[in-house]
Protein backbone atom coordinates (compact mmCIF):
# COMPACT_ATOMS: atom_id res chain seq x y z
CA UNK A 1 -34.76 -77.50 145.38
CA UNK A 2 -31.95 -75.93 143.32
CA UNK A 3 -28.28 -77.37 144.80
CA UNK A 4 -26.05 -74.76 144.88
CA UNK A 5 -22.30 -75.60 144.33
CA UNK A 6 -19.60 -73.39 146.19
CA UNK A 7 -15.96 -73.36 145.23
CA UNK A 8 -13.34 -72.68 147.25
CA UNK A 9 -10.04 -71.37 146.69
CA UNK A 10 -7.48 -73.53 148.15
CA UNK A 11 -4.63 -72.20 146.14
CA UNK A 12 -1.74 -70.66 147.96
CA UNK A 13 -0.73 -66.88 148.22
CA UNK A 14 1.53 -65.98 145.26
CA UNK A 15 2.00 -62.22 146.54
CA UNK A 16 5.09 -63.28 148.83
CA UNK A 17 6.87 -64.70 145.53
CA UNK A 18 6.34 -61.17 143.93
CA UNK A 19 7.08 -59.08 146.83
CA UNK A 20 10.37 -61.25 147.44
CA UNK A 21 11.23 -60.68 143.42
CA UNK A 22 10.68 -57.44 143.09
CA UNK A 23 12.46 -56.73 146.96
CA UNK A 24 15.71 -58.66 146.33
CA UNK A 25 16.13 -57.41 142.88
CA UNK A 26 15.65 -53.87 143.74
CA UNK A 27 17.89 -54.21 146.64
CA UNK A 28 20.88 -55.82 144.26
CA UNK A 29 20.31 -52.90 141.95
CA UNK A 30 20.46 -50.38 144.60
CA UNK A 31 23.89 -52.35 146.29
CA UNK A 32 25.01 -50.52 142.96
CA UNK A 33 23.88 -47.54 142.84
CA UNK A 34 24.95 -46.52 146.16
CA UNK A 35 28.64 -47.48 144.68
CA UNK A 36 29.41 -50.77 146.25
CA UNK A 37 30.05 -52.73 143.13
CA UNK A 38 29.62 -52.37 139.37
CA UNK A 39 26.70 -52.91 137.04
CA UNK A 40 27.24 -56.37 136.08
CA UNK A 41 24.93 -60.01 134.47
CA UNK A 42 24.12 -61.13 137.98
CA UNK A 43 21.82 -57.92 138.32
CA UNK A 44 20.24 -58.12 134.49
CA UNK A 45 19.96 -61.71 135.03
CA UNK A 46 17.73 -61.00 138.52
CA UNK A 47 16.21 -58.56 136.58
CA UNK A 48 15.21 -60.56 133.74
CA UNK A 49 13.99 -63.89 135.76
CA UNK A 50 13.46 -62.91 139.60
CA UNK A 51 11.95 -59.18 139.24
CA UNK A 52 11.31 -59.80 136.08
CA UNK A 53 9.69 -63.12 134.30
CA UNK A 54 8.72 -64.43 138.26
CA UNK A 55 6.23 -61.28 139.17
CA UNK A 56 4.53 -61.46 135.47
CA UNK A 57 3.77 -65.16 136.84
CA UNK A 58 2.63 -63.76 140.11
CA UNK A 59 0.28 -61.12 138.64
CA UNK A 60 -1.15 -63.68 136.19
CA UNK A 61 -1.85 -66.06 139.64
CA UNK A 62 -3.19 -62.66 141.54
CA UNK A 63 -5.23 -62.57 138.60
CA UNK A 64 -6.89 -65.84 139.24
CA UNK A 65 -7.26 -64.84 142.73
CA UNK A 66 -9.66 -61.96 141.15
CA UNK A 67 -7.03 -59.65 142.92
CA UNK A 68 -6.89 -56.71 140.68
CA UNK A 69 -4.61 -54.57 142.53
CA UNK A 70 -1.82 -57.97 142.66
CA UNK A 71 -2.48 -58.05 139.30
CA UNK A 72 -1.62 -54.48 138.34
CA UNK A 73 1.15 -53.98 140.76
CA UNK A 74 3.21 -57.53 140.06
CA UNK A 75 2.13 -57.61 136.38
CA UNK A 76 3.73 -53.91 135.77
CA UNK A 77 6.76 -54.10 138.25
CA UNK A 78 7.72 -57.34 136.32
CA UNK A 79 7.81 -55.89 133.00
CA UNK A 80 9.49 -52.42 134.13
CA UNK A 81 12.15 -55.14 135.31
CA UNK A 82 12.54 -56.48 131.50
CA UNK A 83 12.07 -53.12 130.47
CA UNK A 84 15.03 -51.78 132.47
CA UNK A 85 17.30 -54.75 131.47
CA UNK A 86 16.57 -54.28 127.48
CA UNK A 87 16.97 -50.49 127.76
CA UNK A 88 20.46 -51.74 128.95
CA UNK A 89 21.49 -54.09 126.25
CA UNK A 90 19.32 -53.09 123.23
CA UNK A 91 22.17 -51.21 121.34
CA UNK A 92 21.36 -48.27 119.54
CA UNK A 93 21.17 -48.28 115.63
CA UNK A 94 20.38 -45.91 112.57
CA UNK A 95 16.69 -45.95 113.17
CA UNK A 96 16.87 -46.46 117.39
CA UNK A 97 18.72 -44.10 119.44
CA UNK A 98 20.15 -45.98 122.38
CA UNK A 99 18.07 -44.23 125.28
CA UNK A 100 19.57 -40.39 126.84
CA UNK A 101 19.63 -39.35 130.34
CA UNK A 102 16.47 -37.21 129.41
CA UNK A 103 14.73 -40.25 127.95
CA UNK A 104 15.82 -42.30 131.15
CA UNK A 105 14.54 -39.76 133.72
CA UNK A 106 11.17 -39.38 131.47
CA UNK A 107 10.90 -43.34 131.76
CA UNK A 108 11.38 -43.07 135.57
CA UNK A 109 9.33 -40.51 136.12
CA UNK A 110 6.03 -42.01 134.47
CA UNK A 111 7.10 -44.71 136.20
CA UNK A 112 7.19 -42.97 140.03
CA UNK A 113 3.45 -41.31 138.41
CA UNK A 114 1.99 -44.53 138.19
CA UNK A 115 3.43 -45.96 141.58
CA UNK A 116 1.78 -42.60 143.31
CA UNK A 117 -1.80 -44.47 141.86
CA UNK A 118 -0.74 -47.44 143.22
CA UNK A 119 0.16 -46.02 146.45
CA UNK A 120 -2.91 -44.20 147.25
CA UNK A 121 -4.15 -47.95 146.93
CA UNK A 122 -2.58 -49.38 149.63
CA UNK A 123 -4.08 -46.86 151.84
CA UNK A 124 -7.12 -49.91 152.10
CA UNK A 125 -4.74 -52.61 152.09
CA UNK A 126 -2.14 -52.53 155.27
CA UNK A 127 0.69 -50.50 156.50
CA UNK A 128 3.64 -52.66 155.27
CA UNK A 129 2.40 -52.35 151.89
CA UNK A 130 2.08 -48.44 152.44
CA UNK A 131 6.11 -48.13 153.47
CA UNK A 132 6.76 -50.33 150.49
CA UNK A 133 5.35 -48.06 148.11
CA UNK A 134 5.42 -44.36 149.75
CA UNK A 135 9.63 -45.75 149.26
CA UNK A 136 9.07 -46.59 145.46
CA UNK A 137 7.56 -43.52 144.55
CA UNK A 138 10.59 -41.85 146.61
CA UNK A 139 13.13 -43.70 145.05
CA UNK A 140 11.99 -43.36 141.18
CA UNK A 141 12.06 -39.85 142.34
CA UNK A 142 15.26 -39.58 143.32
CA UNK A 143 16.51 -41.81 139.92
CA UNK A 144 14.47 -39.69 138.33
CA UNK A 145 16.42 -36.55 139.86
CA UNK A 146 20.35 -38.54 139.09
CA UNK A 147 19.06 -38.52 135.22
CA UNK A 148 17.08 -35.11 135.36
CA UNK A 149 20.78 -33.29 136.62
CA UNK A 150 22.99 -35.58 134.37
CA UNK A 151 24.77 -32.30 133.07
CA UNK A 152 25.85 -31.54 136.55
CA UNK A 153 27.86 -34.75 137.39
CA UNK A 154 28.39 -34.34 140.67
CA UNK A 155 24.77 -33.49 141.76
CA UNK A 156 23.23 -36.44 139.20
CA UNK A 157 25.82 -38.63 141.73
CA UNK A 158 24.66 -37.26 144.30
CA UNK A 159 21.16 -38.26 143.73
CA UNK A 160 22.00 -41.23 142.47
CA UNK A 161 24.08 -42.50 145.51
CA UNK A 162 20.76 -41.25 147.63
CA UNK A 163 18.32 -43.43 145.60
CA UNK A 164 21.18 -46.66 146.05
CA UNK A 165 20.74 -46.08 149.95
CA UNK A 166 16.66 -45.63 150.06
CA UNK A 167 16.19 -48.31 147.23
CA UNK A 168 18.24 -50.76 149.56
CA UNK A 169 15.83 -49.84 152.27
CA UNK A 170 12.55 -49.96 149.92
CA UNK A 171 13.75 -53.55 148.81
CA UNK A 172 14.39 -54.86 152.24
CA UNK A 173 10.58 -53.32 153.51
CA UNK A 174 9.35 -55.32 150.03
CA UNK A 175 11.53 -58.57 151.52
CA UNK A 176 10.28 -58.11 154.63
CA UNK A 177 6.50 -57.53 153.80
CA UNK A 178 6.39 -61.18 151.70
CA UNK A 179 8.48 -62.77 153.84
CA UNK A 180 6.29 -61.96 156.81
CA UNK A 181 3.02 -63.19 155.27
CA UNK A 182 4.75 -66.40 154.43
CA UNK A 183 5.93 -67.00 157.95
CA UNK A 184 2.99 -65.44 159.69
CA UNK A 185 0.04 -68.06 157.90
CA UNK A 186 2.56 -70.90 159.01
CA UNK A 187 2.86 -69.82 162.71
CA UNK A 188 -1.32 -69.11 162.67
CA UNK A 189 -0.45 -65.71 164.20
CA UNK A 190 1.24 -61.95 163.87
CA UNK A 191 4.90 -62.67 164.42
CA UNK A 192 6.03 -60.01 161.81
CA UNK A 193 3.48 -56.85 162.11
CA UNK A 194 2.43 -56.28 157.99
CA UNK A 195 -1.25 -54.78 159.23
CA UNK A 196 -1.47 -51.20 160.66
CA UNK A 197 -4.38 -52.57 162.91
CA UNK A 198 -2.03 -55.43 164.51
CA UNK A 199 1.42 -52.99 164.56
């Protein structure tokens, strides 16, 4: 007789680590663009290491964890993090434009497109992962909306200040969703509802 050899995962969860990268950062970014404190280095920096270099990891571990939609999701959001933070500092040259309002509401817009695909996902995954990311593809659209009116200043602010208000929510529902699975698998039970059977 054959023996058959069966492995078990016993590595740990790495989607709260994204989910609390991407939640946090978005959340500081958003503090800003509701107008409650200036672009500064402690939001690239988040962006660069926390939303940024620390969800790359996290897809690469969903990976292992043959999870393709982790994979996708925390692979992407990281690099749109360090994609957001070089369009920032990259300074335009001869041969590089430094990126227009047009260009930045393009970006954001393929952007919300792709987080629509990713949404429709989550319809087979839970409810706390469907707020999280029917609010992304609200708030790209509504960044996408401050850059699309930029020759109308005080509409583009308008739309702008909008998105800083629903982004601060969207990060907090991204918080909350890793936060919950973290403390939930400790206390063996629901204590935070993330599953729209348990709610």
């Amino acid at each position: 007789m054959e023996n058959v050899r069966i492995l078990k995962d016993t590595t740990s969860n790495p989607a709260p680590l994204g989910l609390a990268g991407f939640g946090l950062t978005t959340m500081l970014l958003n503090i800003h663009n509701a107008g409650f404190f200036e672009l500064n280095t402690m939001i690239a920096a988040m962006g660069i290491f926390y939303g940024g270099l620390a969800q790359v990891i996290v897809g690469i571990m969903e990976w292992k964890k043959n999870n393709t939609f982790g994979t996708v999701a925390f692979t992407s959001y990281g690099l749109f993090w360090l994609t957001l933070v070089a369009i920032w500092f990259i300074p335009g040259g001869e041969k590089v434009e430094k990126t227009s309002a047009a260009g930045m509401a393009t970006y954001l817009a393929l952007w919300g497109i792709f987080t629509v695909f990713l949404f429709v996902a989550t319809f087979k995954i839970n409810r706390a992962l469907q707020i999280v990311f029917g609010l992304v593809v609200l708030l790209f659209l509504l960044l996408t909306l401050a850059y699309a009116t930029h020759s109308n200043p005080q509409l583009s602010h308008v739309f702008h200040t909008l998105a800083g208000f629903e982004g601060i929510v969207c990060g907090a529902a991204a918080l909350y969703t890793g936060m919950a699975q973290v403390i939930n698998e400790y206390y063996g039970k629901i204590v935070l509802p993330i599953d729209k059977k348990r709610s």
